[in-house]
PDB file of N, CA and C in Angstrom:
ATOM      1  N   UNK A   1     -13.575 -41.116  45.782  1.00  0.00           N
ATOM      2  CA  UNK A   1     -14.047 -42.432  46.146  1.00  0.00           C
ATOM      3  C   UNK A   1     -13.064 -43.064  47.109  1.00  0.00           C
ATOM      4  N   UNK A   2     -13.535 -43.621  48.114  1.00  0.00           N
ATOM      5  CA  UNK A   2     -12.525 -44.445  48.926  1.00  0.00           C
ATOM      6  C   UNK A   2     -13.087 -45.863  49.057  1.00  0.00           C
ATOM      7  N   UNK A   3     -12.306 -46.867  48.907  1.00  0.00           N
ATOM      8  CA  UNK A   3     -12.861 -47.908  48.690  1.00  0.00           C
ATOM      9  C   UNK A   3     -11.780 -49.227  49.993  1.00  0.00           C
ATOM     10  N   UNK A   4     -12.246 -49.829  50.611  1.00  0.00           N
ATOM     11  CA  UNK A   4     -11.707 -50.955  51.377  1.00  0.00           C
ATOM     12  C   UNK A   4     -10.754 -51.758  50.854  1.00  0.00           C
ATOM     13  N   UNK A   5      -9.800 -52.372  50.817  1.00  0.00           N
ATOM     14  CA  UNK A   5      -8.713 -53.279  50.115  1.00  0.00           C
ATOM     15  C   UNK A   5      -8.008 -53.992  51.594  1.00  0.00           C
ATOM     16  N   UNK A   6      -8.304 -55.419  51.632  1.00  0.00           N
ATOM     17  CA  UNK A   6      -8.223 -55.950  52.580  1.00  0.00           C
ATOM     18  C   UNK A   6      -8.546 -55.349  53.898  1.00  0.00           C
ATOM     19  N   UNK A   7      -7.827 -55.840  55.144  1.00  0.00           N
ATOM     20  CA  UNK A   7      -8.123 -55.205  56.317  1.00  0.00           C
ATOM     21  C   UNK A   7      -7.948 -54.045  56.847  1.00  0.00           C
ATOM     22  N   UNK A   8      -6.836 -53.350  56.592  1.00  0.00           N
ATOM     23  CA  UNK A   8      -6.729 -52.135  57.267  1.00  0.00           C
ATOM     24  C   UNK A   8      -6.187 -51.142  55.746  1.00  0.00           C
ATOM     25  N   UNK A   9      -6.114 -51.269  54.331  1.00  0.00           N
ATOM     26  CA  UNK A   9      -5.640 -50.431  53.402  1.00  0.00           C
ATOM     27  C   UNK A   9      -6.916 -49.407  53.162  1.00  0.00           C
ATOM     28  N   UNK A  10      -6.719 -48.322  52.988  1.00  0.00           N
ATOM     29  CA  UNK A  10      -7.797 -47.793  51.809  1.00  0.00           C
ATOM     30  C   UNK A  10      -7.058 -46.795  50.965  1.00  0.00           C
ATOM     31  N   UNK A  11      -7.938 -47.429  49.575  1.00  0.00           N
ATOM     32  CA  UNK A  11      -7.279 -46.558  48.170  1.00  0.00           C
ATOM     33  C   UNK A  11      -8.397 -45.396  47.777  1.00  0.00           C
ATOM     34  N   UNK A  12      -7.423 -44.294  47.906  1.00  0.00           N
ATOM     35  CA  UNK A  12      -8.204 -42.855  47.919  1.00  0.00           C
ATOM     36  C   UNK A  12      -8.780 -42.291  47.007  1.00  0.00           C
ATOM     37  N   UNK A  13      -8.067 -42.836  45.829  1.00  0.00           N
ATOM     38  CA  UNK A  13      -8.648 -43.002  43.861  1.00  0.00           C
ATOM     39  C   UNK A  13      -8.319 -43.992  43.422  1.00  0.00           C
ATOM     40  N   UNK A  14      -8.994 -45.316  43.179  1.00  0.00           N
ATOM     41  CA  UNK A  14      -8.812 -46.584  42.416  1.00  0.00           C
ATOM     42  C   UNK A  14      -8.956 -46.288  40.676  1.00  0.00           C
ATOM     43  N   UNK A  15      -9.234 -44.879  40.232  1.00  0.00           N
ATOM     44  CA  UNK A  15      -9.138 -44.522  39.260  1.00  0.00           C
ATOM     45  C   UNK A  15      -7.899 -44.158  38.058  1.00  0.00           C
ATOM     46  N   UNK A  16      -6.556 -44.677  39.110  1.00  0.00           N
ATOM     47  CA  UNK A  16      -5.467 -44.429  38.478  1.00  0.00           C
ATOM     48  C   UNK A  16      -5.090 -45.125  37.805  1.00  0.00           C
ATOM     49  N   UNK A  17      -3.749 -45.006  36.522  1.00  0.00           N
ATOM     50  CA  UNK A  17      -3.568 -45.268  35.670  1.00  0.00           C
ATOM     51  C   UNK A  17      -4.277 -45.641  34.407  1.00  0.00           C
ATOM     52  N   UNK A  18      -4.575 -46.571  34.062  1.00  0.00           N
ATOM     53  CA  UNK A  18      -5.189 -47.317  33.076  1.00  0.00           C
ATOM     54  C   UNK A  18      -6.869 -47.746  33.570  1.00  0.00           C
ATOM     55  N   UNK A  19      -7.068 -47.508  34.446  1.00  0.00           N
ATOM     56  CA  UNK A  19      -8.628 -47.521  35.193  1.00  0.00           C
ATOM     57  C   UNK A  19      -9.695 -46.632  34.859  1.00  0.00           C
ATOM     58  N   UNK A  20     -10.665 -47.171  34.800  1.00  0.00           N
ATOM     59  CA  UNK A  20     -12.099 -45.760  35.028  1.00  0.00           C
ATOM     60  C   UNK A  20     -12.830 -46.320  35.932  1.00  0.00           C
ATOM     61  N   UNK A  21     -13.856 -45.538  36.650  1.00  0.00           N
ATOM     62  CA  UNK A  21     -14.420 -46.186  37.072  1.00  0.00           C
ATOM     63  C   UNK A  21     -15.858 -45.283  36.731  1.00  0.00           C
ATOM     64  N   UNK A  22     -16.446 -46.539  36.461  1.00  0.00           N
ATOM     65  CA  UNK A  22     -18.239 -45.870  35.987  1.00  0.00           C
ATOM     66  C   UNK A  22     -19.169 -46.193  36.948  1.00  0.00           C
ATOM     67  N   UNK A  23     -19.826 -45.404  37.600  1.00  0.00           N
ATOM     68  CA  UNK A  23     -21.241 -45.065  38.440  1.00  0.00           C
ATOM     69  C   UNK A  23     -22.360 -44.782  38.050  1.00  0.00           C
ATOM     70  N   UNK A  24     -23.455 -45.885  37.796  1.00  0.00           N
ATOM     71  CA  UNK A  24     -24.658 -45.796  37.406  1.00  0.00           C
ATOM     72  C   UNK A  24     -25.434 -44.717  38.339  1.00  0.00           C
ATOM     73  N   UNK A  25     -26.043 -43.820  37.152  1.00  0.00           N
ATOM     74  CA  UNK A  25     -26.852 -42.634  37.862  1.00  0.00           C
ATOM     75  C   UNK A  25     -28.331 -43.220  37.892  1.00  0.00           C
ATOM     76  N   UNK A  26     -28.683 -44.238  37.199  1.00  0.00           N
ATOM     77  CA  UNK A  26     -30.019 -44.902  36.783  1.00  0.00           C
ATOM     78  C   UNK A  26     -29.806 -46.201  36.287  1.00  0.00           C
ATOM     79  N   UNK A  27     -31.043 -46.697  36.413  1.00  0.00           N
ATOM     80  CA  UNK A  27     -31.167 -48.051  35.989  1.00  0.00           C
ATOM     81  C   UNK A  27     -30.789 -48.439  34.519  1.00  0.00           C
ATOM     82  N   UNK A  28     -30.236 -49.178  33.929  1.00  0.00           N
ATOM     83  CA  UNK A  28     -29.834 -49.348  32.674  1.00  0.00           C
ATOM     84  C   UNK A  28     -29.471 -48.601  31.795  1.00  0.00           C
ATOM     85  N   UNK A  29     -27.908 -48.329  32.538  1.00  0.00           N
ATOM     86  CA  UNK A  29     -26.700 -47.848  31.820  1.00  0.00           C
ATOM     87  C   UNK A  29     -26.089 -48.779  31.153  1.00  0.00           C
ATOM     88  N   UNK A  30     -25.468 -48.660  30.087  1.00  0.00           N
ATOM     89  CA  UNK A  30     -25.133 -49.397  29.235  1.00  0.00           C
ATOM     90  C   UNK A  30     -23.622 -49.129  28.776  1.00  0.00           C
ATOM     91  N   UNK A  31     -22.425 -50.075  29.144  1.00  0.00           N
ATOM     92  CA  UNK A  31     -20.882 -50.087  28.810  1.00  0.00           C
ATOM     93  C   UNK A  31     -20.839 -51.532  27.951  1.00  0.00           C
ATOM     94  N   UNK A  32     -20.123 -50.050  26.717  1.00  0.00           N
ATOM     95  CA  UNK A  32     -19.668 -51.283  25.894  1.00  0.00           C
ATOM     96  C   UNK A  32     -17.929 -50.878  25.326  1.00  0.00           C
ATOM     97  N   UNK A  33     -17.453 -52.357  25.425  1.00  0.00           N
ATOM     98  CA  UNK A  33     -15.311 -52.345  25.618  1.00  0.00           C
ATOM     99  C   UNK A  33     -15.648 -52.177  23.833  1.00  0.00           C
ATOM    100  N   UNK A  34     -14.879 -51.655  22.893  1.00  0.00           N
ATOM    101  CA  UNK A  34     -14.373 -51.702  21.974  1.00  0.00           C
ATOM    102  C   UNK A  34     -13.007 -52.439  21.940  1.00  0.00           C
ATOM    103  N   UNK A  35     -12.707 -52.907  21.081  1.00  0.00           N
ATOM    104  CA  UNK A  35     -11.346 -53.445  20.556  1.00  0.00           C
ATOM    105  C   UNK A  35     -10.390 -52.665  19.686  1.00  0.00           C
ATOM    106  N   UNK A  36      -8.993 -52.855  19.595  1.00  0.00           N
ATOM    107  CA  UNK A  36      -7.953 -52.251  19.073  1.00  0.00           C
ATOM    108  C   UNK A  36      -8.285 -52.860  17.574  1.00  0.00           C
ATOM    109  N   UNK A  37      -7.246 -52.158  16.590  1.00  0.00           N
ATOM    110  CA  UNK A  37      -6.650 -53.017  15.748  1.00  0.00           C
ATOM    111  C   UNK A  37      -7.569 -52.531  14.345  1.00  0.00           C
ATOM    112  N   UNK A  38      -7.366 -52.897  13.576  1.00  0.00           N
ATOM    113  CA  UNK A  38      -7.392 -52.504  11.912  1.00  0.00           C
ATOM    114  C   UNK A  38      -8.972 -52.129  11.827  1.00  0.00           C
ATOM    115  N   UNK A  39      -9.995 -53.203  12.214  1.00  0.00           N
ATOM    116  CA  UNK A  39     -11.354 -52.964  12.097  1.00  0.00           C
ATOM    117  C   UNK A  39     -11.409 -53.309  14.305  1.00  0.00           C
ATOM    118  N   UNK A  40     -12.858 -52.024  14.558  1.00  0.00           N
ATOM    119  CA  UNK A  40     -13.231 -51.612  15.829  1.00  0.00           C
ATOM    120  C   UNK A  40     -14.318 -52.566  15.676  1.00  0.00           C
ATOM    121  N   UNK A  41     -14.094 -53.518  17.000  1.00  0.00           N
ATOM    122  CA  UNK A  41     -15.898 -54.016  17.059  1.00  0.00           C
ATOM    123  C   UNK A  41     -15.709 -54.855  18.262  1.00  0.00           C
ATOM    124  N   UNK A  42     -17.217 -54.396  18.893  1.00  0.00           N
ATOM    125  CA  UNK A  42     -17.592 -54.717  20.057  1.00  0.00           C
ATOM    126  C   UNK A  42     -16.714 -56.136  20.510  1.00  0.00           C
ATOM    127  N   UNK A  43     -16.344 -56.065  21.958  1.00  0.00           N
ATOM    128  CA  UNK A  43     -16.389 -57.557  22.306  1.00  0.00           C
ATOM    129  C   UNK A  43     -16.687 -57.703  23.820  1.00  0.00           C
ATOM    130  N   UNK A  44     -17.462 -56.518  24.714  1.00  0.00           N
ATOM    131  CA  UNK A  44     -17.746 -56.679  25.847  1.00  0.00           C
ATOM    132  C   UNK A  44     -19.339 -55.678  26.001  1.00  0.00           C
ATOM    133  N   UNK A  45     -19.904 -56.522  26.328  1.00  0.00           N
ATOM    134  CA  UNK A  45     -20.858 -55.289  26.819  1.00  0.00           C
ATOM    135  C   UNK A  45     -21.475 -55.738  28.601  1.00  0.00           C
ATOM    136  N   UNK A  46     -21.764 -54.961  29.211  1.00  0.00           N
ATOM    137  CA  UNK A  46     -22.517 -54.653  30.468  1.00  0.00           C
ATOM    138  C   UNK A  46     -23.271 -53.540  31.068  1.00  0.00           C
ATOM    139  N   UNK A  47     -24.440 -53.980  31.460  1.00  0.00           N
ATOM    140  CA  UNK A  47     -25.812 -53.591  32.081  1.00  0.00           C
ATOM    141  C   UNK A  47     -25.682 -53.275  33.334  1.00  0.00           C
ATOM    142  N   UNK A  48     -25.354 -51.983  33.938  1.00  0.00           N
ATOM    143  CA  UNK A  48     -26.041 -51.636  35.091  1.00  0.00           C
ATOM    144  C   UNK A  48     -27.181 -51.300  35.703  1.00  0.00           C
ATOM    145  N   UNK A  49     -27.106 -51.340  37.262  1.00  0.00           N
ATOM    146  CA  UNK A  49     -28.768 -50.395  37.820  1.00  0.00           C
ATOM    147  C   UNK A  49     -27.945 -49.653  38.552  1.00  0.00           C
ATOM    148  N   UNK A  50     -28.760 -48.754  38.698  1.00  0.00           N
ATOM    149  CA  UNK A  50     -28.677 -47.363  39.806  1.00  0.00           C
ATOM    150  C   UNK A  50     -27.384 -47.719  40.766  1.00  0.00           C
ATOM    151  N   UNK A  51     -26.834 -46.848  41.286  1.00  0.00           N
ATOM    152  CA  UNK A  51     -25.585 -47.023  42.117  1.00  0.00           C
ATOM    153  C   UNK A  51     -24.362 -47.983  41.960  1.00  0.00           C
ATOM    154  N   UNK A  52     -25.052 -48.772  40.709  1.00  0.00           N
ATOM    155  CA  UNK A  52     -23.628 -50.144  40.743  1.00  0.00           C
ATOM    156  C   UNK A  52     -22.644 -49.251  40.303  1.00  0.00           C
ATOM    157  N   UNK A  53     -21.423 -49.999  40.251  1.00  0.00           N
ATOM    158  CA  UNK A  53     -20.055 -49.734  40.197  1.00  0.00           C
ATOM    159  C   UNK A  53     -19.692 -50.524  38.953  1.00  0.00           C
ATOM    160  N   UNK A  54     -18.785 -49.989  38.180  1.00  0.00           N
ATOM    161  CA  UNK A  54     -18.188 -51.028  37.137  1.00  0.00           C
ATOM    162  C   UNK A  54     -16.768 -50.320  36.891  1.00  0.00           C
ATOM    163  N   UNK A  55     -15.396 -51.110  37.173  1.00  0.00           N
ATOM    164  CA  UNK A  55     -14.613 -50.822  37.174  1.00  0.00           C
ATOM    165  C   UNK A  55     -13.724 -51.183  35.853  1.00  0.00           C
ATOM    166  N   UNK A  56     -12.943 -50.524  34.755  1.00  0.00           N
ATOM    167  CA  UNK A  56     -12.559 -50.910  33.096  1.00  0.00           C
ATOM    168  C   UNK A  56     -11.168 -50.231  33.157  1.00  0.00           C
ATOM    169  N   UNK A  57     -10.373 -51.315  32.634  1.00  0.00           N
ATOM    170  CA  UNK A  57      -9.426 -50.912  32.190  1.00  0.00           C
ATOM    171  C   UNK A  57      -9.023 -51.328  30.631  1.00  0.00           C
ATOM    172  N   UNK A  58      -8.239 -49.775  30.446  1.00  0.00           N
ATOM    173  CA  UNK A  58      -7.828 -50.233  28.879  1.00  0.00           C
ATOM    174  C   UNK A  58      -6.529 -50.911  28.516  1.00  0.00           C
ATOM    175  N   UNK A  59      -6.423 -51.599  27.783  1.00  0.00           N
ATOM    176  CA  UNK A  59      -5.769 -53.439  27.593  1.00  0.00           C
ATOM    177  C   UNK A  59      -5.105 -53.314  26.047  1.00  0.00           C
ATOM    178  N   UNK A  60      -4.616 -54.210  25.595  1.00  0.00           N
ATOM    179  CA  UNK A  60      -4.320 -54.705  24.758  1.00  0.00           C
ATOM    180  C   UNK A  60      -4.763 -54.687  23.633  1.00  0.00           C
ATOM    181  N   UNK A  61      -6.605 -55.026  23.853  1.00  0.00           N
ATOM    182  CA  UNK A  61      -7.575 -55.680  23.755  1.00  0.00           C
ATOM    183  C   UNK A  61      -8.652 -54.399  23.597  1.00  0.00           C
ATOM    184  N   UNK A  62      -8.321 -53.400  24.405  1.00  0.00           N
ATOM    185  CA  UNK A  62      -9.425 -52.919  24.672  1.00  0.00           C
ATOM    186  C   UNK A  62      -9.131 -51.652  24.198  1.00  0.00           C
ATOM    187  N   UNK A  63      -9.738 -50.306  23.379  1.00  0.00           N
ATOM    188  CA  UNK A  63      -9.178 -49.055  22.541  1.00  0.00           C
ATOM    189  C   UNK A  63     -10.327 -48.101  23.295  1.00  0.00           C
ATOM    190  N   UNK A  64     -11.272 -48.519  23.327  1.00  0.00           N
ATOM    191  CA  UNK A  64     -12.558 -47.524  23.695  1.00  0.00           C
ATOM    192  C   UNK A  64     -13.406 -48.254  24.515  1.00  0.00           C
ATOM    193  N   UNK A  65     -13.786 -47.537  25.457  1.00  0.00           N
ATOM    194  CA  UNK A  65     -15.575 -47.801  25.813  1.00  0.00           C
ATOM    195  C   UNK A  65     -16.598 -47.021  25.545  1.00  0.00           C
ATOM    196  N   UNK A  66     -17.461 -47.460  25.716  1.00  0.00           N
ATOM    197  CA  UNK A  66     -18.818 -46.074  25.172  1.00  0.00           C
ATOM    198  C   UNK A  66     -19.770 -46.566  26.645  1.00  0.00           C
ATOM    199  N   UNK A  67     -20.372 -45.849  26.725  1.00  0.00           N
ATOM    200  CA  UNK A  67     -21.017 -45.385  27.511  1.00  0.00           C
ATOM    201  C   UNK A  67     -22.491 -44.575  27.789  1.00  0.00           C
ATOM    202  N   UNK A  68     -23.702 -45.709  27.662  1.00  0.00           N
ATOM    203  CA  UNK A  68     -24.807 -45.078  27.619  1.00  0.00           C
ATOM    204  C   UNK A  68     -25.460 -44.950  28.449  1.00  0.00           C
ATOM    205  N   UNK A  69     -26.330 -43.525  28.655  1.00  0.00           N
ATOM    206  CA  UNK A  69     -27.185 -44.002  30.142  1.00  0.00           C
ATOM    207  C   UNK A  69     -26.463 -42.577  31.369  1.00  0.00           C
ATOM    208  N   UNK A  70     -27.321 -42.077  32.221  1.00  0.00           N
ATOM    209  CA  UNK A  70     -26.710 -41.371  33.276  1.00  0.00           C
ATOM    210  C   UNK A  70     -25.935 -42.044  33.900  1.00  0.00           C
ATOM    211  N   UNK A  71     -24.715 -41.663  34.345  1.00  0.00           N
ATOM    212  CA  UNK A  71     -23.268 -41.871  35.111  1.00  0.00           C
ATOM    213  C   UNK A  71     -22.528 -41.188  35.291  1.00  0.00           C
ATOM    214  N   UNK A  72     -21.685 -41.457  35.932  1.00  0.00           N
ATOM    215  CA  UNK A  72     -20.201 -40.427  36.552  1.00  0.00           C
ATOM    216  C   UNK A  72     -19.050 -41.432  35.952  1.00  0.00           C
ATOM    217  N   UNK A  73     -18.365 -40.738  35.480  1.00  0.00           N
ATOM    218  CA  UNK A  73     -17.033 -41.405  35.255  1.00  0.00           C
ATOM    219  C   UNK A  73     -15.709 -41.025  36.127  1.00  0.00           C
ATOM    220  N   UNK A  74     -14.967 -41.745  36.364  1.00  0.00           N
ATOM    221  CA  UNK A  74     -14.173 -41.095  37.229  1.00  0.00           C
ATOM    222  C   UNK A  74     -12.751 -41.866  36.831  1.00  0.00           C
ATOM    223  N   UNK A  75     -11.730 -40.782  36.192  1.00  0.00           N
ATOM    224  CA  UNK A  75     -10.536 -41.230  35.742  1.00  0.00           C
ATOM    225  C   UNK A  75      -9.305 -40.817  36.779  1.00  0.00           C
ATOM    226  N   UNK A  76      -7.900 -40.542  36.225  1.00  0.00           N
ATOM    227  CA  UNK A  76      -7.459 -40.143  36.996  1.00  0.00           C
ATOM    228  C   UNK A  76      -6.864 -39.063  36.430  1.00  0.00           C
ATOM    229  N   UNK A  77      -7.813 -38.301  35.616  1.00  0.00           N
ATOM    230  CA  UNK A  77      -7.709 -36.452  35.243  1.00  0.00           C
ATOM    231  C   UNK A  77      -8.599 -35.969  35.110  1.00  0.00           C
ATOM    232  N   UNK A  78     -10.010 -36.511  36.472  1.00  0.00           N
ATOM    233  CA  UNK A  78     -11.083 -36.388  36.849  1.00  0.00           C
ATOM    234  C   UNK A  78     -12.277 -36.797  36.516  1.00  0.00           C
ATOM    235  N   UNK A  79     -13.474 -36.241  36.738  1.00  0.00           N
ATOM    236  CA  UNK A  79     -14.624 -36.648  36.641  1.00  0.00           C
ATOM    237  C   UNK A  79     -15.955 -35.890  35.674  1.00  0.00           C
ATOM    238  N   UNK A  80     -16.414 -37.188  34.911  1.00  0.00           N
ATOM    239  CA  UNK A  80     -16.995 -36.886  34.090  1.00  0.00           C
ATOM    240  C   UNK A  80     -18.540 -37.379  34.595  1.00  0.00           C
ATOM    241  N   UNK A  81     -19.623 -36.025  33.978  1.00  0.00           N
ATOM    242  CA  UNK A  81     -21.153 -36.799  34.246  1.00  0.00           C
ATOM    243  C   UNK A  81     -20.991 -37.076  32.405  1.00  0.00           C
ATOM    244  N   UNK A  82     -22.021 -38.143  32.876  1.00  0.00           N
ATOM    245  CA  UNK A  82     -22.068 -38.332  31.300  1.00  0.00           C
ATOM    246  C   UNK A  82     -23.920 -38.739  31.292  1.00  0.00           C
ATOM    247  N   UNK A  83     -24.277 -38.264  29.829  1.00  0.00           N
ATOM    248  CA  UNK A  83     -25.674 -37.867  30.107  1.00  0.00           C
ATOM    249  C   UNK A  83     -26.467 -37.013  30.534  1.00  0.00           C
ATOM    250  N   UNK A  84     -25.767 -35.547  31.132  1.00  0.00           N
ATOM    251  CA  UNK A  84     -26.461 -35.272  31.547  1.00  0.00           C
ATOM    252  C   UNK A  84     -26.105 -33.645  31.246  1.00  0.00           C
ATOM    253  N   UNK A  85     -27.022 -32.396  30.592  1.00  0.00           N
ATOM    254  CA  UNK A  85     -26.483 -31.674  30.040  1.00  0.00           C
ATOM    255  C   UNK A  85     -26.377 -30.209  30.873  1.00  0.00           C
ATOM    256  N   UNK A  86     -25.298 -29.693  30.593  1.00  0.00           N
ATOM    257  CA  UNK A  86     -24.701 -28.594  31.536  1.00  0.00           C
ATOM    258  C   UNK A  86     -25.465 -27.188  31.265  1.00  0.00           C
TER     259      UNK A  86
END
C-alpha cells in the first residue's frame, strides 16, 4: 500500500508497528475493538462498504479486534484475506 502524507512524503507500509490496516472486500464488513483487562467486552464497533479503508491500532484499551465479512488485512508480518477460503 502506498499512501500520500502531506505534500511530497509517501509511506510504503502504514501497517507498521502497532497498526493494521483492514480493506473491505464487500459491502458490510464488520470490525469490532475488544478491550483488555479481567473481563473482554466490546467497546468499538464499525461498518464498512466495498473498498473502504479502516485503519486500528492496538492501545491500552484495545486487546483484540474481530473481524467479519471479506477483507484483507495488512500488518506488518503481512497479509491476511480473511473470509475467504484457500
Amino acid at each position: 500500500l502506498k499512501y500520500s502524507v502531506g505534500k511530497d512524503t509517501i509511506m510504503d507500509n502504514v501497517s507498521g508497528g502497532d497498526y493494521v490496516t483492514i480493506v473491505a472486500k464487500e459491502d458490510g464488513v464488520t470490525i469490532i475493538g475488544l478491550t483488555r483487562g479481567r473481563d473482554t467486552k466490546f467497546h468499538h464497533t464499525e461498518k464498512l462498504g466495498k473498498g473502504e479503508a479502516y485503519l486500528a491500532q492496538f492501545t491500552e484499551y484495545t486487546s483484540a479486534i474481530k473481524i467479519r465479512g471479506k477483507a484483507t488485512l495488512y500488518t506488518k508480518t503481512g497479509i491476511i484475506n480473511i473470509g475467504e477460503e484457500n
